[in-house]
C-alpha atoms as a PDB file:
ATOM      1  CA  UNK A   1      68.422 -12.024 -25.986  1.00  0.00           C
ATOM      2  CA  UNK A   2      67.728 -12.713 -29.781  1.00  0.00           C
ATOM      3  CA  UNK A   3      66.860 -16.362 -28.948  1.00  0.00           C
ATOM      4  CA  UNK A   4      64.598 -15.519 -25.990  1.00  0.00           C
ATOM      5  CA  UNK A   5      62.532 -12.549 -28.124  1.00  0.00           C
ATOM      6  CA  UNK A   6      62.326 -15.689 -31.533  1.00  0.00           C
ATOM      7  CA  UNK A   7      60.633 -18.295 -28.460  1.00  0.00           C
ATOM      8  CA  UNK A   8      58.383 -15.725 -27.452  1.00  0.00           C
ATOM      9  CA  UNK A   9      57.285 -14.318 -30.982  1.00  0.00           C
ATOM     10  CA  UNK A  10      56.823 -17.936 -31.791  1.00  0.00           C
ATOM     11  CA  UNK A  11      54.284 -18.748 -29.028  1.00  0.00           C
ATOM     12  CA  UNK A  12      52.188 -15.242 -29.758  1.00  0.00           C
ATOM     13  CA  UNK A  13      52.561 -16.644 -33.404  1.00  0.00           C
ATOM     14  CA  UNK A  14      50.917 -19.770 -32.210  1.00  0.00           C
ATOM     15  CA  UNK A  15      48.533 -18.493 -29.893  1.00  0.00           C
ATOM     16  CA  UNK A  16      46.719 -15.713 -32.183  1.00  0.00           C
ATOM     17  CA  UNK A  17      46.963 -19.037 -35.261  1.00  0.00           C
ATOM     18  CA  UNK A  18      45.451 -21.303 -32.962  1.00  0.00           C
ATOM     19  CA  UNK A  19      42.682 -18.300 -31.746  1.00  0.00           C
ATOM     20  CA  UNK A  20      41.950 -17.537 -35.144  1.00  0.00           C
ATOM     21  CA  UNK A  21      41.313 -20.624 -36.504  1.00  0.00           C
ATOM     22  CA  UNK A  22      39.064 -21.737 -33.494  1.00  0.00           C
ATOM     23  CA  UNK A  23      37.282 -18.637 -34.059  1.00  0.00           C
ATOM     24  CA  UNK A  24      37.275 -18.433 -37.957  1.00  0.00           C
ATOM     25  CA  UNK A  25      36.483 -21.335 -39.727  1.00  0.00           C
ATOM     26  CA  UNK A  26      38.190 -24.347 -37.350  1.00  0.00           C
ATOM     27  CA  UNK A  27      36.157 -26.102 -34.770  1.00  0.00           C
ATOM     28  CA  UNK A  28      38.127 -28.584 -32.302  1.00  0.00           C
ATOM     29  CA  UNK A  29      35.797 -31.427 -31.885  1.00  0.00           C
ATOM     30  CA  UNK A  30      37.529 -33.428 -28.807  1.00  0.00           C
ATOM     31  CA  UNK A  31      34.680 -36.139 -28.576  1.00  0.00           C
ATOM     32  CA  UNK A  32      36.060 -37.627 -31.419  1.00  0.00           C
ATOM     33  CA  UNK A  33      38.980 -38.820 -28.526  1.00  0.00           C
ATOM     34  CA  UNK A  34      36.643 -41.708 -27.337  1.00  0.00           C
ATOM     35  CA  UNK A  35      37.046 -43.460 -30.590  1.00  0.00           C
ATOM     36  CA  UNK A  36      41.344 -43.345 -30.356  1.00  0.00           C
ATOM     37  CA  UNK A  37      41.096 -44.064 -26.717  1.00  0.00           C
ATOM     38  CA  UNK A  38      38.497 -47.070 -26.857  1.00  0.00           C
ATOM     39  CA  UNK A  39      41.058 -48.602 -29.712  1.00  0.00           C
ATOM     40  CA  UNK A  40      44.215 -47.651 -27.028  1.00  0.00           C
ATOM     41  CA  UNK A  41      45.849 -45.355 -29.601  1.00  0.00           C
ATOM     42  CA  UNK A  42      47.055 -41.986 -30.198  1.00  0.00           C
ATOM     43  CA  UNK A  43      45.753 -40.059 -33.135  1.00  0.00           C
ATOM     44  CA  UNK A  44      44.556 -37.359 -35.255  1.00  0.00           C
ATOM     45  CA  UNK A  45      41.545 -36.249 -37.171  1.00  0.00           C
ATOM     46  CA  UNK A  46      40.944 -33.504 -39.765  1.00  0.00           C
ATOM     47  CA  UNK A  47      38.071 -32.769 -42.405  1.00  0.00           C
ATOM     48  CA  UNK A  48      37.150 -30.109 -44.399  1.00  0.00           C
ATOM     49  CA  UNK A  49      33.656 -29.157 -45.196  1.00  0.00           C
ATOM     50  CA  UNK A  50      34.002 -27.825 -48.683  1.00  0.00           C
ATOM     51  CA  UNK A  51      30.361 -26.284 -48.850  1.00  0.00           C
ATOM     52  CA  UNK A  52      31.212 -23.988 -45.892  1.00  0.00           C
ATOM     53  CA  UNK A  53      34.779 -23.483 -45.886  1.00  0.00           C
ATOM     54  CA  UNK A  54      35.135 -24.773 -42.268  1.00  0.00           C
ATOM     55  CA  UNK A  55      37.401 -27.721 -40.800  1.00  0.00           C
ATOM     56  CA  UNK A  56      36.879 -30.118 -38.193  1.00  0.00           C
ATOM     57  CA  UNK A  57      39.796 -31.618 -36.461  1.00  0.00           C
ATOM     58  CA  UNK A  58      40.680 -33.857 -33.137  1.00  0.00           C
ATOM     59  CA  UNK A  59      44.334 -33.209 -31.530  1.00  0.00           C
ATOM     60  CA  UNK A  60      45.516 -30.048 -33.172  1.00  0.00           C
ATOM     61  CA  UNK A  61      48.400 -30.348 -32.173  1.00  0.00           C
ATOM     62  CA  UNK A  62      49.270 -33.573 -33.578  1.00  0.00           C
ATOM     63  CA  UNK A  63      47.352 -32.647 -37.195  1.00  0.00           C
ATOM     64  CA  UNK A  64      50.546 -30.347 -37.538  1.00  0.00           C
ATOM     65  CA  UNK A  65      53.118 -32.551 -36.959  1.00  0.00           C
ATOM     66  CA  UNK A  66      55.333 -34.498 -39.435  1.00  0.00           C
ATOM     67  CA  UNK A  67      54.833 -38.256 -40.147  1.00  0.00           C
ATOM     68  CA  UNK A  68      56.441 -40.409 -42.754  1.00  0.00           C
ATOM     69  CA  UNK A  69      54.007 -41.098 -45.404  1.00  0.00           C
ATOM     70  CA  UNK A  70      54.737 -45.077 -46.125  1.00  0.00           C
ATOM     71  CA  UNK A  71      52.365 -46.125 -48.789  1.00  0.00           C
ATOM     72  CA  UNK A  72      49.962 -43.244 -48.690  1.00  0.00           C
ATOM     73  CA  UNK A  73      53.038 -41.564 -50.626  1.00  0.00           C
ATOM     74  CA  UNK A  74      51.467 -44.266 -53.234  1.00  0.00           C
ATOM     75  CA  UNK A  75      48.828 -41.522 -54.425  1.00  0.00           C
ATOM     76  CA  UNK A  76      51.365 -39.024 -55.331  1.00  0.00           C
ATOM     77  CA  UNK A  77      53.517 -41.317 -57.196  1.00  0.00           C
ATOM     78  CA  UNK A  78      50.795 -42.579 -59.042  1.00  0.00           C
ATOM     79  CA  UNK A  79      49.933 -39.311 -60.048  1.00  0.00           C
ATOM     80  CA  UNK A  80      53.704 -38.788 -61.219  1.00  0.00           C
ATOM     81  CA  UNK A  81      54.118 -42.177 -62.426  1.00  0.00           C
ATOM     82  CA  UNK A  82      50.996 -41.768 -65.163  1.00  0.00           C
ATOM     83  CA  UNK A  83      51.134 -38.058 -65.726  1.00  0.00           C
ATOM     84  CA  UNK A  84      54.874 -38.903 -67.488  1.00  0.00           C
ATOM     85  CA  UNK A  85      54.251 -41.922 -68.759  1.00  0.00           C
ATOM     86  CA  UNK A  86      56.734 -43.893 -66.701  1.00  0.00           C
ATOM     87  CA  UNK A  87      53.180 -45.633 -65.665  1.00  0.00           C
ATOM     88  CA  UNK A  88      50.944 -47.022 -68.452  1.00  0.00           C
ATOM     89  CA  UNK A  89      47.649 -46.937 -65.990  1.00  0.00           C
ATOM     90  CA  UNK A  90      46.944 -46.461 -62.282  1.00  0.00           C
ATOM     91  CA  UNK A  91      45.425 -50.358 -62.161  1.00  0.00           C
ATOM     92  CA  UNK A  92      49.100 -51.684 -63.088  1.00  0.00           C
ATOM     93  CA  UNK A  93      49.806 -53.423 -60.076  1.00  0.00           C
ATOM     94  CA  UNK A  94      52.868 -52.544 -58.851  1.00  0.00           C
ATOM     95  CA  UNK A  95      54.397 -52.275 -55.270  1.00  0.00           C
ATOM     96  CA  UNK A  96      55.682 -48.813 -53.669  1.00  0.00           C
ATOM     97  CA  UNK A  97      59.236 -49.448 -53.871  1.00  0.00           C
ATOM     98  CA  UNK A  98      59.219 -50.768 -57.765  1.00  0.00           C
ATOM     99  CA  UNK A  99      57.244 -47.680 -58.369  1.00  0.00           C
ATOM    100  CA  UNK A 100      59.775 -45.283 -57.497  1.00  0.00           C
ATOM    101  CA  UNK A 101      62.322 -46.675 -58.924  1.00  0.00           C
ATOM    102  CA  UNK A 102      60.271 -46.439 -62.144  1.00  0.00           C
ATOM    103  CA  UNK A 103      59.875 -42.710 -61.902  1.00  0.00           C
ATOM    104  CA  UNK A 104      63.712 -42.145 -61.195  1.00  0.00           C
ATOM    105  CA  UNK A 105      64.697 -39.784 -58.333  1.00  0.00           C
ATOM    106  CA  UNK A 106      65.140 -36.512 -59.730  1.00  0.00           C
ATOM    107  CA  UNK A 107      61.898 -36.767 -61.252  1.00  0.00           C
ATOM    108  CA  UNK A 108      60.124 -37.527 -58.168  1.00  0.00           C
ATOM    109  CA  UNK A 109      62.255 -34.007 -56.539  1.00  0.00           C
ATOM    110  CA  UNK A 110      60.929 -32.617 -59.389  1.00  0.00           C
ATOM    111  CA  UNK A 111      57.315 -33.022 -58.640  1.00  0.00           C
ATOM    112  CA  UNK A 112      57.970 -33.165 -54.820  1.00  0.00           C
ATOM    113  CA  UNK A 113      59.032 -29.769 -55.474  1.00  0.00           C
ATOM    114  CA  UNK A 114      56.214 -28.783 -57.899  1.00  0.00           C
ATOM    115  CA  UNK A 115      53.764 -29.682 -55.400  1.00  0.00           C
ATOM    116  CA  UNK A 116      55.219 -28.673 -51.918  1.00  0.00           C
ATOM    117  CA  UNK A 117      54.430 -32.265 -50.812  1.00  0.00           C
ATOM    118  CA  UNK A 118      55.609 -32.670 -47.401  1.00  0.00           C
ATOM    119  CA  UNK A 119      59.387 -31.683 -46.021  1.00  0.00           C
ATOM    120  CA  UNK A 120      59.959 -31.824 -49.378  1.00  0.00           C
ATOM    121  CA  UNK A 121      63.185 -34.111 -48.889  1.00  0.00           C
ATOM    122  CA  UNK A 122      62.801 -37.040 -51.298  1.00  0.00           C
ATOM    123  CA  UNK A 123      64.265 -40.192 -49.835  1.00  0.00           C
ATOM    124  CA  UNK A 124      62.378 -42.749 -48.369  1.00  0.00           C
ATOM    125  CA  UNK A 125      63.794 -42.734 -45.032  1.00  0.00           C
ATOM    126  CA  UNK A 126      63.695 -38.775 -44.612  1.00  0.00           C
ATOM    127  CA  UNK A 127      60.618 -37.583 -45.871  1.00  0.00           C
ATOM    128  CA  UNK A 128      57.440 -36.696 -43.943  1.00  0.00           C
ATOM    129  CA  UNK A 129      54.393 -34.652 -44.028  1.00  0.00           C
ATOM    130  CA  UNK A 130      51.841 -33.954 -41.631  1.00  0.00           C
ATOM    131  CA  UNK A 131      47.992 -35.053 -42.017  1.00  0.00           C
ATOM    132  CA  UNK A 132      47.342 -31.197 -42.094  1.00  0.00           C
ATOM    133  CA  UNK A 133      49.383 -31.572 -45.549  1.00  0.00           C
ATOM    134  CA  UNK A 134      48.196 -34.322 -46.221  1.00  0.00           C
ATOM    135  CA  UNK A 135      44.114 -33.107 -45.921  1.00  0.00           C
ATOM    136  CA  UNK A 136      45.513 -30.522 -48.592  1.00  0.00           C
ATOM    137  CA  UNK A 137      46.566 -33.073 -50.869  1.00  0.00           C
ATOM    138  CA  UNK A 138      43.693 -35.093 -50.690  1.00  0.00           C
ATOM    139  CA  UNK A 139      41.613 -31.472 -51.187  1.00  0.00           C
ATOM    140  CA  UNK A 140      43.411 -30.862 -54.335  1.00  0.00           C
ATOM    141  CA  UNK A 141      43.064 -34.169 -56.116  1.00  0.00           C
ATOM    142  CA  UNK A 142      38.883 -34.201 -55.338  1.00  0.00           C
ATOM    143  CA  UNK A 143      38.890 -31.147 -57.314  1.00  0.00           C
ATOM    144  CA  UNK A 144      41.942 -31.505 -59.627  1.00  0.00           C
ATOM    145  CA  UNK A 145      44.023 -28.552 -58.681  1.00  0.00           C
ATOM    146  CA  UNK A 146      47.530 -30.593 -58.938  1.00  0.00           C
ATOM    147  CA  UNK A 147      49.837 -29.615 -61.604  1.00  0.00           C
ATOM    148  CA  UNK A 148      48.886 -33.289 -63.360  1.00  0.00           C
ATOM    149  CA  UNK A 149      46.327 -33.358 -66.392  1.00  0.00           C
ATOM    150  CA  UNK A 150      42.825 -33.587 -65.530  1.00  0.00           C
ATOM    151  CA  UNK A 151      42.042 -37.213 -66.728  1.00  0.00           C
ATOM    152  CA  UNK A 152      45.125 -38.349 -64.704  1.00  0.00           C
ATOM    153  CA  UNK A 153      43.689 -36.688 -61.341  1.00  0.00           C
ATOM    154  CA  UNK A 154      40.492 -38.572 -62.203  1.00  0.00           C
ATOM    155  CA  UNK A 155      41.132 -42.160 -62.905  1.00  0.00           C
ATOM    156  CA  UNK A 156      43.408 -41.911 -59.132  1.00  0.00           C
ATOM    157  CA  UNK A 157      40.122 -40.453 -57.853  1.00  0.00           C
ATOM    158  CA  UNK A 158      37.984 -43.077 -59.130  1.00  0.00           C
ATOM    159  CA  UNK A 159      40.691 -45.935 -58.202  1.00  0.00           C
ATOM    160  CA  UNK A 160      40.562 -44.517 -54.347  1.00  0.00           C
ATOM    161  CA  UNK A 161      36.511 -45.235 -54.131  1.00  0.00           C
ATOM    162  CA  UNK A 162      35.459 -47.698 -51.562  1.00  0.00           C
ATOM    163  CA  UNK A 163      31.685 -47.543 -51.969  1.00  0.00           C
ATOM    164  CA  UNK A 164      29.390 -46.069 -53.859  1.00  0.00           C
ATOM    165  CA  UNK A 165      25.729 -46.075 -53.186  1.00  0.00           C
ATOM    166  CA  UNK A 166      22.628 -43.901 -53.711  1.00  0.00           C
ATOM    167  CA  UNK A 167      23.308 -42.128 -49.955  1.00  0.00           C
ATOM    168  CA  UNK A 168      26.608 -41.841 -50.081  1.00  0.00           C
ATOM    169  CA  UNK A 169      30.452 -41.756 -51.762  1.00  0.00           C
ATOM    170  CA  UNK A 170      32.969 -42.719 -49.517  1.00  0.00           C
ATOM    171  CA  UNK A 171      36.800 -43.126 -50.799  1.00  0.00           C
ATOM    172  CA  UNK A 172      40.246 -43.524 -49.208  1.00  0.00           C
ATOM    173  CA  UNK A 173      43.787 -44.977 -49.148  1.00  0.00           C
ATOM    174  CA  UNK A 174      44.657 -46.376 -45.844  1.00  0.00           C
ATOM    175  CA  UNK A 175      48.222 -47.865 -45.059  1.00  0.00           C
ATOM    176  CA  UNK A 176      50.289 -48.328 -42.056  1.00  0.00           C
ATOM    177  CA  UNK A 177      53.812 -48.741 -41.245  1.00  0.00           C
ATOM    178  CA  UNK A 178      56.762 -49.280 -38.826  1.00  0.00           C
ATOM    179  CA  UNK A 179      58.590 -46.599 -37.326  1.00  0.00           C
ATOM    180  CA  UNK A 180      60.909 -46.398 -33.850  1.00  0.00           C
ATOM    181  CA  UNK A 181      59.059 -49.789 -32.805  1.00  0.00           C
ATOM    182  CA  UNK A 182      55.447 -48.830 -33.527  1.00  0.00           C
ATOM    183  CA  UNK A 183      52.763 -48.948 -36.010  1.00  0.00           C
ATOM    184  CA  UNK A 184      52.028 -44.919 -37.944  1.00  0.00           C
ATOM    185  CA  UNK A 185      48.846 -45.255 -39.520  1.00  0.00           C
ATOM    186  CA  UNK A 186      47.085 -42.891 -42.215  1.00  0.00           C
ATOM    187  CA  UNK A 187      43.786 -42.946 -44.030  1.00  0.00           C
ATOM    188  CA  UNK A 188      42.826 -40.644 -46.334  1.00  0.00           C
ATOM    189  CA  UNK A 189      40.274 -40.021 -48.339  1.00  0.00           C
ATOM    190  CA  UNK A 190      37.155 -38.101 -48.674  1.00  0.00           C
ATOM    191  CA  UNK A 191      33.106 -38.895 -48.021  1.00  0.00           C
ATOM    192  CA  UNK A 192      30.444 -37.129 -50.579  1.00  0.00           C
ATOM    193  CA  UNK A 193      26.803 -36.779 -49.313  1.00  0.00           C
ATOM    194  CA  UNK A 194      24.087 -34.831 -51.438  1.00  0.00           C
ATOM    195  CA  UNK A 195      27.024 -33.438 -54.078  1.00  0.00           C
ATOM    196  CA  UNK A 196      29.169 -32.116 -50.855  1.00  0.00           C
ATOM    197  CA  UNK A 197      32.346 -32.867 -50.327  1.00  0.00           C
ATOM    198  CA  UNK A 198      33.820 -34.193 -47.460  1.00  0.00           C
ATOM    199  CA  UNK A 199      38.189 -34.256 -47.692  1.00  0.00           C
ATOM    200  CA  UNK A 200      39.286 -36.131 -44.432  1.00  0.00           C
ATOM    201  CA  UNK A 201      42.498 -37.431 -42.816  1.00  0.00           C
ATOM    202  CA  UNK A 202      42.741 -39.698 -40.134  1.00  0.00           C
ATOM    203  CA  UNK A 203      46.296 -40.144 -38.639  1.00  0.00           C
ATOM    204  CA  UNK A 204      47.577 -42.376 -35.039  1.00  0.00           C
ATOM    205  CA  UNK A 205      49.789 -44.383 -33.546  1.00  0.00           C
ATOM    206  CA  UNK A 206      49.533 -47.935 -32.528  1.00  0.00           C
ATOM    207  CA  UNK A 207      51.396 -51.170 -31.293  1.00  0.00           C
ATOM    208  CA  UNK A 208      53.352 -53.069 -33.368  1.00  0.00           C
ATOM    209  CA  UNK A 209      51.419 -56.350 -32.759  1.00  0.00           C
ATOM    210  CA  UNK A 210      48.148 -54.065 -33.726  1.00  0.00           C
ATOM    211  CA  UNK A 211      45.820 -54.858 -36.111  1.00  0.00           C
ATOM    212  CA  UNK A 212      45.847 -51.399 -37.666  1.00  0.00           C
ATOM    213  CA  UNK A 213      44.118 -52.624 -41.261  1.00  0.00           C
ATOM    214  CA  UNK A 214      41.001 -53.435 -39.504  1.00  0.00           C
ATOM    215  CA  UNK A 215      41.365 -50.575 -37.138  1.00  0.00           C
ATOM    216  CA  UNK A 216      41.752 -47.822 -39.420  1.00  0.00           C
ATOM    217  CA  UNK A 217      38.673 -49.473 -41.589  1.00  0.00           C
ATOM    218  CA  UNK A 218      36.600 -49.232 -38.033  1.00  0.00           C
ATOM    219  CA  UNK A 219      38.190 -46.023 -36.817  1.00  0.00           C
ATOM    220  CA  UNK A 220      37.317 -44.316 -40.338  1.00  0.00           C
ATOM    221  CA  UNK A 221      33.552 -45.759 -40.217  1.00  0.00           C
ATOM    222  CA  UNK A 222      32.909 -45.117 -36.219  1.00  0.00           C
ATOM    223  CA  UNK A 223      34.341 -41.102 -36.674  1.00  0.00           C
ATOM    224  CA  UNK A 224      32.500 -40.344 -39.795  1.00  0.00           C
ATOM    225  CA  UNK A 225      29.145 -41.913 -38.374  1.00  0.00           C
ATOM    226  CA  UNK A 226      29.795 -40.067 -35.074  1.00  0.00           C
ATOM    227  CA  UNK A 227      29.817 -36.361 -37.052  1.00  0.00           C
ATOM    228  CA  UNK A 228      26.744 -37.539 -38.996  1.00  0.00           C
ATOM    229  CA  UNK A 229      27.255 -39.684 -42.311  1.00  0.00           C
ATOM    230  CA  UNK A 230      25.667 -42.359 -44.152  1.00  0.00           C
ATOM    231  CA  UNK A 231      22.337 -40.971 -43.711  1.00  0.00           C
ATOM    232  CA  UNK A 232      22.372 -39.016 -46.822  1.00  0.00           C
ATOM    233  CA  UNK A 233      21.282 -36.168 -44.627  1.00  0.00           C
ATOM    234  CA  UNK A 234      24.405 -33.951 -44.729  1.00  0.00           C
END
């Protein structure tokens, strides 16, 4: 009886969340699909429009869903790595596994903890964190909310920009790797258009023989364009 009453206060849970955000400030924009389903994947997209509080996102259901973070776990460690000084600069080139070895376990928990990144269960081959999480991350860093100092935040922020021009800012991390036989995929980033911000997440699944470098690069380009970019008009 107990179980049966938990399932069905979870779905009116659900239902009034899902209601509320549709209604509120979340708008489910499904003709973003044609750009997953042209490239034969599965995927997500979120973005939050800073200047009006509002979010835009493709597959809700699969924005909440857990993911292991591969290299895009890169941006927090960096931040770790050179707020404590096991990191002399965010430009020393180092790879993702050296890296957090550098920091030490416990002090990654530490900040794991600190920051509520993810599941929260530091190992590499058990923690996740969905691209709902990870738009929140992303959010924070733009405008230096994260319990690092300020100039830290900053120099990761500058070392994530991708262009820079008189119309437009765009800047992201975009990595992919291997799990149960296919590719995961995540970029994410943000795009700045007449001093608004732009926070965005793009999240899918593809095959392992994929080129998912060059399709995350078109995927990210082709979506943004689609809602309106790099016409300085937004």
């Amino acid at each position: 009886m107990k179980s049966t009453f938990n399932q069905i206060a979870f779905v009116v849970i659900a239902f009034f969340f899902i209601q509320s955000c549709t209604v509120n400030n979340v708008t489910v924009d499904d003709s973003i699909e044609k750009y997953f389903k042209d490239k034969q994947v599965e995927g997500t997209f979120g973005m939050f429009d800073n200047s009006r509080g509002s979010f835009t996102i493709y597959n809700l259901d699969r924005f909440k869903q857990n993911f292991p973070p591969g290299e895009s776990f890169m941006i927090f460690s960096k931040l770790v790595g050179v707020h404590t000084g096991k990191l002399a600069s965010d430009t020393v080139q180092i790879d993702f596994n050296a890296l957090n070895q550098l920091i030490g376990k416990d002090t990654l928990q530490f900040w794991v903890d600190s920051v509520k990144y993810g599941n929260k269960k530091w190992k590499q081959d058990s923690i996740s964190i969905s691209p709902d999480e990870q738009l929140g991350l992303i959010k924070r860093l733009y405008f230096k909310q994260l319990p690092f100092r300020s100039s830290v935040q900053e120099a990761i922020k500058k070392s994530l920009i991708v262009e820079n021009n008189a119309q437009y800012q765009l800047a992201y991390q975009k990595t992919e790797l291997i799990s149960d036989n296919k590719k995961i995929s995540w970029v994410i980033g943000w795009v700045e258009e007449n001093r608004h911000v732009y926070p965005f997440v793009i999240n899918y699944t593809s095959a392992l023989d994929s080129d998912a470098s060059a399709m995350s690069t078109a995927l990210c380009k082709e979506i943004l364009k689609h809602i309106g970019f790099f016409k300085g008009i937004m």
